[in-house]
N, C-alpha and C. Protein backbone atom coordinates (compact mmCIF):
# COMPACT_ATOMS: atom_id res chain seq x y z
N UNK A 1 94.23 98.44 65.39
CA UNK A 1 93.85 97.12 65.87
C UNK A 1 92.41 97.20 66.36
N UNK A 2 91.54 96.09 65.87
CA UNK A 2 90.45 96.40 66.30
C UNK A 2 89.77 95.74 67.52
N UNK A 3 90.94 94.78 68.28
CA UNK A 3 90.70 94.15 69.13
C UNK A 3 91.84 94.29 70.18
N UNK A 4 92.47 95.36 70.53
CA UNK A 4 93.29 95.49 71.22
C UNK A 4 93.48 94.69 72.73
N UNK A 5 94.98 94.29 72.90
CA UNK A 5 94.80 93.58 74.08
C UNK A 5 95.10 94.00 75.22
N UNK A 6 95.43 95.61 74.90
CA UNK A 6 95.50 96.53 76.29
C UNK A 6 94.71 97.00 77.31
N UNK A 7 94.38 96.97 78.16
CA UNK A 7 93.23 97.78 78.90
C UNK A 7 93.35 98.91 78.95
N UNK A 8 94.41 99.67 78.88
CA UNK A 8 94.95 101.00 78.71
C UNK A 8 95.05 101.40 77.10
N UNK A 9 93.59 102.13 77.09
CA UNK A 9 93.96 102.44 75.36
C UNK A 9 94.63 103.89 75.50
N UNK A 10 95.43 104.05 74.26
CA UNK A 10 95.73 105.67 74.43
C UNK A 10 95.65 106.13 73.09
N UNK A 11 94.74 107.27 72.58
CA UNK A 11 94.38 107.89 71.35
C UNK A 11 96.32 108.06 70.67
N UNK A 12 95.85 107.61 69.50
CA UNK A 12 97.22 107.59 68.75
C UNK A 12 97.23 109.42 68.33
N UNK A 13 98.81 109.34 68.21
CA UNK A 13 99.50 110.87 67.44
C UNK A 13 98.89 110.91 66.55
N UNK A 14 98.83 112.13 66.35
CA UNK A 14 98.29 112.54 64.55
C UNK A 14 99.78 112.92 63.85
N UNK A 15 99.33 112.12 62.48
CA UNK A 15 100.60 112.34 61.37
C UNK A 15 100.21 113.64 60.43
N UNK A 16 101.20 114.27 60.17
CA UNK A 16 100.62 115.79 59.47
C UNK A 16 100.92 115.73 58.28
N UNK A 17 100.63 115.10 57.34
CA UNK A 17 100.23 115.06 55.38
C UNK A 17 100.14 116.71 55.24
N UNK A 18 101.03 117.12 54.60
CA UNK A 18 100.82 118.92 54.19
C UNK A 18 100.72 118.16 52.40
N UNK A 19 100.19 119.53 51.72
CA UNK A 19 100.13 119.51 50.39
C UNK A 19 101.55 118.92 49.56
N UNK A 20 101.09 118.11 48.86
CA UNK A 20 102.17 117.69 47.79
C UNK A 20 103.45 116.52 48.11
N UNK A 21 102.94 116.09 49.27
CA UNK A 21 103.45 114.77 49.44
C UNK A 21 103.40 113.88 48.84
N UNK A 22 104.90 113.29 48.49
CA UNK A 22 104.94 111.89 47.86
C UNK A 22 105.84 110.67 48.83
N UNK A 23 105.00 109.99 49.03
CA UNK A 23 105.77 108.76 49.81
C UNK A 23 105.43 107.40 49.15
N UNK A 24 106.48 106.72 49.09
CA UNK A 24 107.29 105.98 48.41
C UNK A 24 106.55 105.09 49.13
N UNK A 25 106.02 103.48 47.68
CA UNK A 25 105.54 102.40 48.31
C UNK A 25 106.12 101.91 49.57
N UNK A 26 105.11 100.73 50.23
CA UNK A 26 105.70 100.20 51.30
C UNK A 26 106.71 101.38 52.67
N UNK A 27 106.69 102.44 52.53
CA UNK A 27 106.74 103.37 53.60
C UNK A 27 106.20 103.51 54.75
N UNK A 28 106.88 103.33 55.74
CA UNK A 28 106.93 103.37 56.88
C UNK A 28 106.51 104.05 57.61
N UNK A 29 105.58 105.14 58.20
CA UNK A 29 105.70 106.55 58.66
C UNK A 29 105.25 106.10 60.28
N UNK A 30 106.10 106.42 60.74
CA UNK A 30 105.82 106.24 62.34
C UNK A 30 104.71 107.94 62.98
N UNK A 31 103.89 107.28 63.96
CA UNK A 31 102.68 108.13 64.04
C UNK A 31 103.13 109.23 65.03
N UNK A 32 102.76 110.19 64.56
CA UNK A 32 102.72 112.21 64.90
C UNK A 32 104.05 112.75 64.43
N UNK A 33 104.62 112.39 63.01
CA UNK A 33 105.49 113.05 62.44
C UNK A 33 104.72 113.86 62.01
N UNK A 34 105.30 114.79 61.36
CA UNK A 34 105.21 115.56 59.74
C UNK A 34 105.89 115.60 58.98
N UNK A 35 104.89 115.82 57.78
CA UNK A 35 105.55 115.52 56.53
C UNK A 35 105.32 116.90 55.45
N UNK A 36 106.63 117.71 55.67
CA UNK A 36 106.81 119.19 54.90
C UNK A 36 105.80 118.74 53.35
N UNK A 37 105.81 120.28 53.16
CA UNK A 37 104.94 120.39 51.74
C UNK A 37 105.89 119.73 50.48
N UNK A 38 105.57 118.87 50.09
CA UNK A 38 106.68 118.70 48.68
C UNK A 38 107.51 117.87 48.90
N UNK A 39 107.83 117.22 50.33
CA UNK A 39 108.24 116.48 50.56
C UNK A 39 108.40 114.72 50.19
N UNK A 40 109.76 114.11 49.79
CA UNK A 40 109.59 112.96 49.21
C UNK A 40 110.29 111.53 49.91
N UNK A 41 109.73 110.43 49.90
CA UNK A 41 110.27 109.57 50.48
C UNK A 41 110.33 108.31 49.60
N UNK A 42 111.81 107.70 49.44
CA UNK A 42 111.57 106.41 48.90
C UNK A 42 111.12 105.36 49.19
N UNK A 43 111.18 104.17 48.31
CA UNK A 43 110.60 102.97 48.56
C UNK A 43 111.03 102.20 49.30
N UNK A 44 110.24 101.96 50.07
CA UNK A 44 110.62 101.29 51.75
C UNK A 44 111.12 102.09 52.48
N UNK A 45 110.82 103.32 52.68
CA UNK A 45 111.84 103.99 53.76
C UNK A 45 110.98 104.31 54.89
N UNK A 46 111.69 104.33 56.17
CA UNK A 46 110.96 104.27 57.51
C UNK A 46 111.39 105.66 58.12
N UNK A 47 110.17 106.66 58.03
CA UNK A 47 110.18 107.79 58.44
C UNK A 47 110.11 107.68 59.87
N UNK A 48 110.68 108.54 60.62
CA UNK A 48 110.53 108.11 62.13
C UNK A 48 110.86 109.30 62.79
N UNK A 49 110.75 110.58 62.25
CA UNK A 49 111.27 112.22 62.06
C UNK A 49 110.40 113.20 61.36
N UNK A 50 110.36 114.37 61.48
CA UNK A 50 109.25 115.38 60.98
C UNK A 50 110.33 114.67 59.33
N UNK A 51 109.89 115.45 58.53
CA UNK A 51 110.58 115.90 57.07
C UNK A 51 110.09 116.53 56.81
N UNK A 52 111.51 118.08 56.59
CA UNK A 52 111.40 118.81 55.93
C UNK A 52 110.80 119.39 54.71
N UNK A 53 110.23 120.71 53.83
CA UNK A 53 109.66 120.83 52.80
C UNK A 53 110.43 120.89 52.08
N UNK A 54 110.13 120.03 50.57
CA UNK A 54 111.16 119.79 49.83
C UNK A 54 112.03 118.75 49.74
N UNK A 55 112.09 118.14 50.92
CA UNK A 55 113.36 117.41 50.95
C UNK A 55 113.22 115.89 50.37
N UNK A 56 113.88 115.32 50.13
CA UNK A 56 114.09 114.17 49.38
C UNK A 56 114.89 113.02 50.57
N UNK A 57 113.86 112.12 51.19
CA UNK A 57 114.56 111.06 52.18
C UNK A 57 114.39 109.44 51.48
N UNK A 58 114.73 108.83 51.89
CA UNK A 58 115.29 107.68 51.79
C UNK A 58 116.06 107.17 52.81
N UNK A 59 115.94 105.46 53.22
CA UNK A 59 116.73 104.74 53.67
C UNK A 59 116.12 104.34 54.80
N UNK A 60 116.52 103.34 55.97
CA UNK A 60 116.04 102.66 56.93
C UNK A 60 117.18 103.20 58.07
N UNK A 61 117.01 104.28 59.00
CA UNK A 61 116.00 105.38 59.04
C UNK A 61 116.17 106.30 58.28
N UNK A 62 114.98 107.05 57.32
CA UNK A 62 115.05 107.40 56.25
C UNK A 62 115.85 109.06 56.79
N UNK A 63 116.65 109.21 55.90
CA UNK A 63 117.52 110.20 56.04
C UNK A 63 117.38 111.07 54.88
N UNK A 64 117.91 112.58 54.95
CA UNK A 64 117.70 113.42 54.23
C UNK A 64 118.43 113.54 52.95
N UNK A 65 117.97 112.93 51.74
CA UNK A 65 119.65 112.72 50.91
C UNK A 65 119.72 114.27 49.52
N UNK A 66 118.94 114.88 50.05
CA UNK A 66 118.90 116.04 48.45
C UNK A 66 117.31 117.10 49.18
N UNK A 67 116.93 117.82 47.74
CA UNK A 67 115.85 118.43 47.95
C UNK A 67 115.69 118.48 46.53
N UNK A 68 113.99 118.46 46.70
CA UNK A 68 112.96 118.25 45.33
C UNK A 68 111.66 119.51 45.08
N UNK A 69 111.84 120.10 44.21
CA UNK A 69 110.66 120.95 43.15
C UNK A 69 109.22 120.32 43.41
N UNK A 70 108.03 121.16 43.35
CA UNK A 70 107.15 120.91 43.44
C UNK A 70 106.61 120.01 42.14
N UNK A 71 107.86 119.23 41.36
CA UNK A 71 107.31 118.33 40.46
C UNK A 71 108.44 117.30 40.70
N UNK A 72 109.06 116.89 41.60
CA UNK A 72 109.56 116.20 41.89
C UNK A 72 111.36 116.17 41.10
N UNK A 73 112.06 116.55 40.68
CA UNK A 73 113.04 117.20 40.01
C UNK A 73 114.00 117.74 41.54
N UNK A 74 114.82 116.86 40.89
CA UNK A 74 115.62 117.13 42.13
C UNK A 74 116.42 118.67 41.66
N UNK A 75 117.17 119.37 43.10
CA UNK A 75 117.67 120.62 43.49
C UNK A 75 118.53 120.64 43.00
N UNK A 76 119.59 121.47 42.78
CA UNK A 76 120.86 121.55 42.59
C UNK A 76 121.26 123.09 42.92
N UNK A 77 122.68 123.01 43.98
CA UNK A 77 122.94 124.55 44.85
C UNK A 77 123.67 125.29 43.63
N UNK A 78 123.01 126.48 43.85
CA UNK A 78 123.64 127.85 42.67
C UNK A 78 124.42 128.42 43.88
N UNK A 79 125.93 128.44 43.28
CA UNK A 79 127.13 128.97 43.94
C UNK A 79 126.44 130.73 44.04
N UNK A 80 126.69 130.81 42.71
CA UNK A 80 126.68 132.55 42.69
C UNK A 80 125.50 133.03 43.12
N UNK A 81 123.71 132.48 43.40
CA UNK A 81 123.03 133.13 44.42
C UNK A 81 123.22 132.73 45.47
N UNK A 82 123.97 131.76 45.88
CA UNK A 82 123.86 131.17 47.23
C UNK A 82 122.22 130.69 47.66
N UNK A 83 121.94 129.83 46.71
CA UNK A 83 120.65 129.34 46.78
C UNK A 83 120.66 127.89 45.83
N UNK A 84 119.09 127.35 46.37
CA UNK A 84 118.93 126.12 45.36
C UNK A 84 118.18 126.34 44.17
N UNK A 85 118.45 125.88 43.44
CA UNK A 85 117.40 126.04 41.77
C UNK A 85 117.27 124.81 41.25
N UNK A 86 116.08 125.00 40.11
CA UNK A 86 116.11 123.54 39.05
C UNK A 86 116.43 124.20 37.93
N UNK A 87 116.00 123.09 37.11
CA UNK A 87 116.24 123.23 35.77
C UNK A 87 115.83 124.64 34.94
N UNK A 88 114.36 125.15 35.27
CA UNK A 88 113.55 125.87 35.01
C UNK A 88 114.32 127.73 35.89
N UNK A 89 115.48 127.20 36.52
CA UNK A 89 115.98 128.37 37.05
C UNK A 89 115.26 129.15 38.28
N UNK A 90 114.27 128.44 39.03
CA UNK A 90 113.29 129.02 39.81
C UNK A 90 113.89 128.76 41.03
N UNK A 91 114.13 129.65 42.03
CA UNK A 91 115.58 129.47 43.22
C UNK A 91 114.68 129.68 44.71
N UNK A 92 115.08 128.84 45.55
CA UNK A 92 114.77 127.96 46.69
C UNK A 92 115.72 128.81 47.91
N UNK A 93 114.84 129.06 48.85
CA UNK A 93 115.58 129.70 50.47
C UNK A 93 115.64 128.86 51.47
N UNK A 94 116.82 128.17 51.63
CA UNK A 94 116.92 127.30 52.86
C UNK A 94 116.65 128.13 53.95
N UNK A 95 115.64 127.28 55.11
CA UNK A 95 115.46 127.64 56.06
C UNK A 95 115.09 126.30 57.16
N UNK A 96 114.68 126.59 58.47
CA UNK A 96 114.71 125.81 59.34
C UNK A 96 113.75 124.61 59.39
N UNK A 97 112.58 124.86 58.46
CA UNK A 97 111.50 123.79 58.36
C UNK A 97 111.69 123.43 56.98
N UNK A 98 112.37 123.83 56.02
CA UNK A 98 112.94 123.26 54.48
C UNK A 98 113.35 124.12 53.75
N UNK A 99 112.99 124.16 52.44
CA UNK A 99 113.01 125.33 51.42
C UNK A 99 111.48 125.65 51.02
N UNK A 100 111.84 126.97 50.82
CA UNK A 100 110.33 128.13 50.57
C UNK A 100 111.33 129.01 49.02
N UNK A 101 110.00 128.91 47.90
CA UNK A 101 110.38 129.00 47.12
C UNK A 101 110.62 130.57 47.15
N UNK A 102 111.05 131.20 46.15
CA UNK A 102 111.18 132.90 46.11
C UNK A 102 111.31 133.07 44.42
């Protein structure tokens, strides 16, 4: 706002854009989230939460619904490594801030 009607200004959060973000038109991102590497959000969805790397959100509040490849290709869990992979067979380590590829 460039004319604010507060007398009390207060420097806004910083939002954290990491490499390879895709967010979805008309998206929402409420200010001093982050947004994991690779991370994806659909159209219209109102981030209001870090998101994870990798992960695939959607919805109003956008929620975590899958996880996505650094080309956007959604995950799918391999029983027998006990891991995530795509198509290309290249397998994913869940951990506490998303998946890190291996």
């Amino acid at each position: 706002d460039i004319y604010p009607r507060s007398k009390q200004f207060k420097e806004p959060l910083k939002t954290k854009i990491e490499k390879g973000v895709s967010i979805g038109a008309n998206s929402t991102i409420l200010a001093g989230t982050r947004l994991g590497s690779y991370s994806m959000t659909g159209i219209g969805s109102v981030v209001t939460r870090d998101l994870k790397s990798h992960g695939l959100y959607f919805g109003n509040p956008a929620k975590q619904k899958g996880w996505v490849d650094e080309f956007g290709e959604k995950l799918f869990f391999d029983e027998s490594n006990r891991m995530w992979t795509n198509s290309g067979n290249s397998l994913y380590k869940e951990t506490e801030t998303g998946l890190v590829k291996i």
